[in-house]
C-alpha atoms as a PDB file:
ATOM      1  CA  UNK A   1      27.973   1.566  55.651  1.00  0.00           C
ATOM      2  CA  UNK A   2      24.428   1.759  56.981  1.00  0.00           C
ATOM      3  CA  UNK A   3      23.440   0.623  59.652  1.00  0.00           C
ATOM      4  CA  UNK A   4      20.830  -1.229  58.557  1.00  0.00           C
ATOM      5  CA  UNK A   5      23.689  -3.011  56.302  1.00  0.00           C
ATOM      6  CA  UNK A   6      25.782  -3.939  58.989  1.00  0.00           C
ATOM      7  CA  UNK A   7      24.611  -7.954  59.496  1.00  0.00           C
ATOM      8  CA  UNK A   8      24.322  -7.967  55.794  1.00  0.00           C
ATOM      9  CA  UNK A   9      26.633 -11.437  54.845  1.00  0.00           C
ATOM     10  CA  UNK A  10      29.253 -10.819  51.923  1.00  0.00           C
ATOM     11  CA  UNK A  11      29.345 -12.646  49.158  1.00  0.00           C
ATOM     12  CA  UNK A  12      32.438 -12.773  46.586  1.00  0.00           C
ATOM     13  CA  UNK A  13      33.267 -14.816  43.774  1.00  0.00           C
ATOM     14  CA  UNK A  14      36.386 -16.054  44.799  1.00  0.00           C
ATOM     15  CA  UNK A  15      37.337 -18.004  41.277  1.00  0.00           C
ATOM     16  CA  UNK A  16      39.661 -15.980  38.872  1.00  0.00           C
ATOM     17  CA  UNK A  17      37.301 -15.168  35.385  1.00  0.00           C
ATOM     18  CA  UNK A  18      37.735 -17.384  32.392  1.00  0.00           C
ATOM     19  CA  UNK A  19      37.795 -21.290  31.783  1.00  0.00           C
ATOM     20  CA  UNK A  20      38.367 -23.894  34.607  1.00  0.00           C
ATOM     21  CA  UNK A  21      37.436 -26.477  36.276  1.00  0.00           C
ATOM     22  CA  UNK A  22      35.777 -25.804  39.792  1.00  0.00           C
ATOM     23  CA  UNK A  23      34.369 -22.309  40.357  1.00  0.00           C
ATOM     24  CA  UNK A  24      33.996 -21.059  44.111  1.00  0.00           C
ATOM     25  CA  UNK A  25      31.886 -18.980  46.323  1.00  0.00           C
ATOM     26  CA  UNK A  26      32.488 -17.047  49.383  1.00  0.00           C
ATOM     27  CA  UNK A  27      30.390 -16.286  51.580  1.00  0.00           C
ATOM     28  CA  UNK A  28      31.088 -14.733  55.174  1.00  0.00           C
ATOM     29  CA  UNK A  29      28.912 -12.789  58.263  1.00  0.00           C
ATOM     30  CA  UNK A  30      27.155 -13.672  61.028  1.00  0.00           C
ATOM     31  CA  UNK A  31      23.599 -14.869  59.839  1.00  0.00           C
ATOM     32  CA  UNK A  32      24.854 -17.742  57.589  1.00  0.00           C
ATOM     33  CA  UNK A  33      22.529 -20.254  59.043  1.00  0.00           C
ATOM     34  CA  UNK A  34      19.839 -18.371  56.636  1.00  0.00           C
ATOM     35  CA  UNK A  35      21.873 -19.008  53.832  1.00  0.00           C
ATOM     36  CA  UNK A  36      22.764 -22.360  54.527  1.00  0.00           C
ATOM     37  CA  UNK A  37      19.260 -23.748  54.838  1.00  0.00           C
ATOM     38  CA  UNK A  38      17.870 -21.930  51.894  1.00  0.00           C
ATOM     39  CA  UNK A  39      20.778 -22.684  49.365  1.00  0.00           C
ATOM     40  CA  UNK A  40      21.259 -26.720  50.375  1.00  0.00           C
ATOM     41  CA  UNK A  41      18.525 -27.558  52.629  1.00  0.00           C
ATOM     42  CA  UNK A  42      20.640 -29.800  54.828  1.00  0.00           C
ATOM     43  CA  UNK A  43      22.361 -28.459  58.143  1.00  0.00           C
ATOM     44  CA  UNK A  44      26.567 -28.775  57.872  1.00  0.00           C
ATOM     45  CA  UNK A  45      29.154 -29.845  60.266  1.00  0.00           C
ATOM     46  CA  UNK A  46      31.837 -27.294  60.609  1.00  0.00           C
ATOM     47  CA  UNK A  47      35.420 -27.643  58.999  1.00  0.00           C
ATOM     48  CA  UNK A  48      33.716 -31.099  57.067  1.00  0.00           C
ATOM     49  CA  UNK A  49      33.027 -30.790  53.179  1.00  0.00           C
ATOM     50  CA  UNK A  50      29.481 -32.153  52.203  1.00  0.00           C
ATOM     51  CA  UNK A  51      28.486 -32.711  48.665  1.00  0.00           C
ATOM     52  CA  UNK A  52      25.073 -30.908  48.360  1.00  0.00           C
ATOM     53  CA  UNK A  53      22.724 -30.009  46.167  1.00  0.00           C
ATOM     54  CA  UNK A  54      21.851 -26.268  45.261  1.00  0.00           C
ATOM     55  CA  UNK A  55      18.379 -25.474  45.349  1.00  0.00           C
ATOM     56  CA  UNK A  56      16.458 -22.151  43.700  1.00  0.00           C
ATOM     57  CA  UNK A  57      14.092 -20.512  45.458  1.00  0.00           C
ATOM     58  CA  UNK A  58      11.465 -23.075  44.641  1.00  0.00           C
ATOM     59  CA  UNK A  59      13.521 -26.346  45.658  1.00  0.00           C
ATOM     60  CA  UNK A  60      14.219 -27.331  42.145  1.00  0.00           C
ATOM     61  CA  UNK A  61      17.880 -28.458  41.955  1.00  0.00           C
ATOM     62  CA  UNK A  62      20.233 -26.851  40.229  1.00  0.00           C
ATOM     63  CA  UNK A  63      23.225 -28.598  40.338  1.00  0.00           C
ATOM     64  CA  UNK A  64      25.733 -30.382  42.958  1.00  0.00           C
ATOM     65  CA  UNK A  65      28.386 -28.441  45.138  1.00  0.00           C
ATOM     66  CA  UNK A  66      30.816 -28.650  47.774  1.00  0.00           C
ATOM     67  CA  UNK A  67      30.125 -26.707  50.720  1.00  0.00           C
ATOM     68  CA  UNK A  68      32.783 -26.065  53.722  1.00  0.00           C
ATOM     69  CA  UNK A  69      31.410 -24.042  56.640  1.00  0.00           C
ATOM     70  CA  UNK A  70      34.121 -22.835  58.969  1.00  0.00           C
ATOM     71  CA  UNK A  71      33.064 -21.049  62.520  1.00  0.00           C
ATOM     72  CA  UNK A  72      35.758 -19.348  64.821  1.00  0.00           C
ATOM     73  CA  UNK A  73      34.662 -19.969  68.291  1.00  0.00           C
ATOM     74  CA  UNK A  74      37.774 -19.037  69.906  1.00  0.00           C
ATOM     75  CA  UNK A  75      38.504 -15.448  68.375  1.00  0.00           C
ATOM     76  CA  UNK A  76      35.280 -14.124  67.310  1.00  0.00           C
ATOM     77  CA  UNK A  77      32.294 -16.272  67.524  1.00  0.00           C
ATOM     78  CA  UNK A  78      30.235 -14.283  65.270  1.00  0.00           C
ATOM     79  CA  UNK A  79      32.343 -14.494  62.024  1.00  0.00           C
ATOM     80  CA  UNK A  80      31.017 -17.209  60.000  1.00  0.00           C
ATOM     81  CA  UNK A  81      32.552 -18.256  56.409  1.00  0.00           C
ATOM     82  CA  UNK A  82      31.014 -20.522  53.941  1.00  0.00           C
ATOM     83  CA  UNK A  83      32.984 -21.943  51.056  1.00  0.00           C
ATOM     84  CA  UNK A  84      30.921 -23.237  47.884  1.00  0.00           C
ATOM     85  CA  UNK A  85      32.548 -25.209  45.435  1.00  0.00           C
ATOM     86  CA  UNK A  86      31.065 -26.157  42.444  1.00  0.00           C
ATOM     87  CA  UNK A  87      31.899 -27.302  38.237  1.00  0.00           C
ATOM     88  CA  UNK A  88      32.785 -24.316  36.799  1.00  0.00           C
ATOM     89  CA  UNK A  89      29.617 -22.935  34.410  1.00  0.00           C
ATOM     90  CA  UNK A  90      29.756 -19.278  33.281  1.00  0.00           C
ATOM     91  CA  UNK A  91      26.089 -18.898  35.099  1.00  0.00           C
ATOM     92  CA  UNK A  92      26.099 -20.588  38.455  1.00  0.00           C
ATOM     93  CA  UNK A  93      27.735 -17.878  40.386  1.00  0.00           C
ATOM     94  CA  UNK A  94      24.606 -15.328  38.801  1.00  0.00           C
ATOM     95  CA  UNK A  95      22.089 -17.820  40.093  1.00  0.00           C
ATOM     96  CA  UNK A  96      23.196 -16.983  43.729  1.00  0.00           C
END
């Protein structure tokens, strides 16, 4: 890993492939704040699931998700983890 790669967040698709119902995105590091205010324009309140709306890069919405943001102050403050839930379409996850 470079360096340069090392506050880089990761993001996984964390929904098995083919048909369902709810597709969901994980996303984890320590500079999800960036993320967060980009993707759904709206701060969130850790361990609480808000319904929010993803944005592209021009503000134009995309469609409505469920977003869970989970922060471990206790063990290691810097590990952040944010859990996007959405209605399963073959192209959302690409859009990210």
């Amino acid at each position: 890993m470079l360096l340069s790669e090392k506050n880089q967040p990761i993001i996984a698709i964390s929904t098995a492939q083919g048909v369902g119902a709810v597709g969901v995105i994980r996303i984890s590091g320590s500079t999800l704040n960036h993320f967060i205010c980009v993707l759904l324009s709206k701060p969130l309140i850790p361990r609480v699931a808000t319904l929010s709306i993803l944005r592209d890069k021009e503000g134009n919405a995309i469609d409505q998700l469920v977003a869970i943001y989970f922060k471990e102050e206790e063990k290691k403050p810097d590990d952040l983890l944010l859990d996007l839930s959405f209605p399963a379409k073959p192209d959302l996850p690409l859009l990210l």
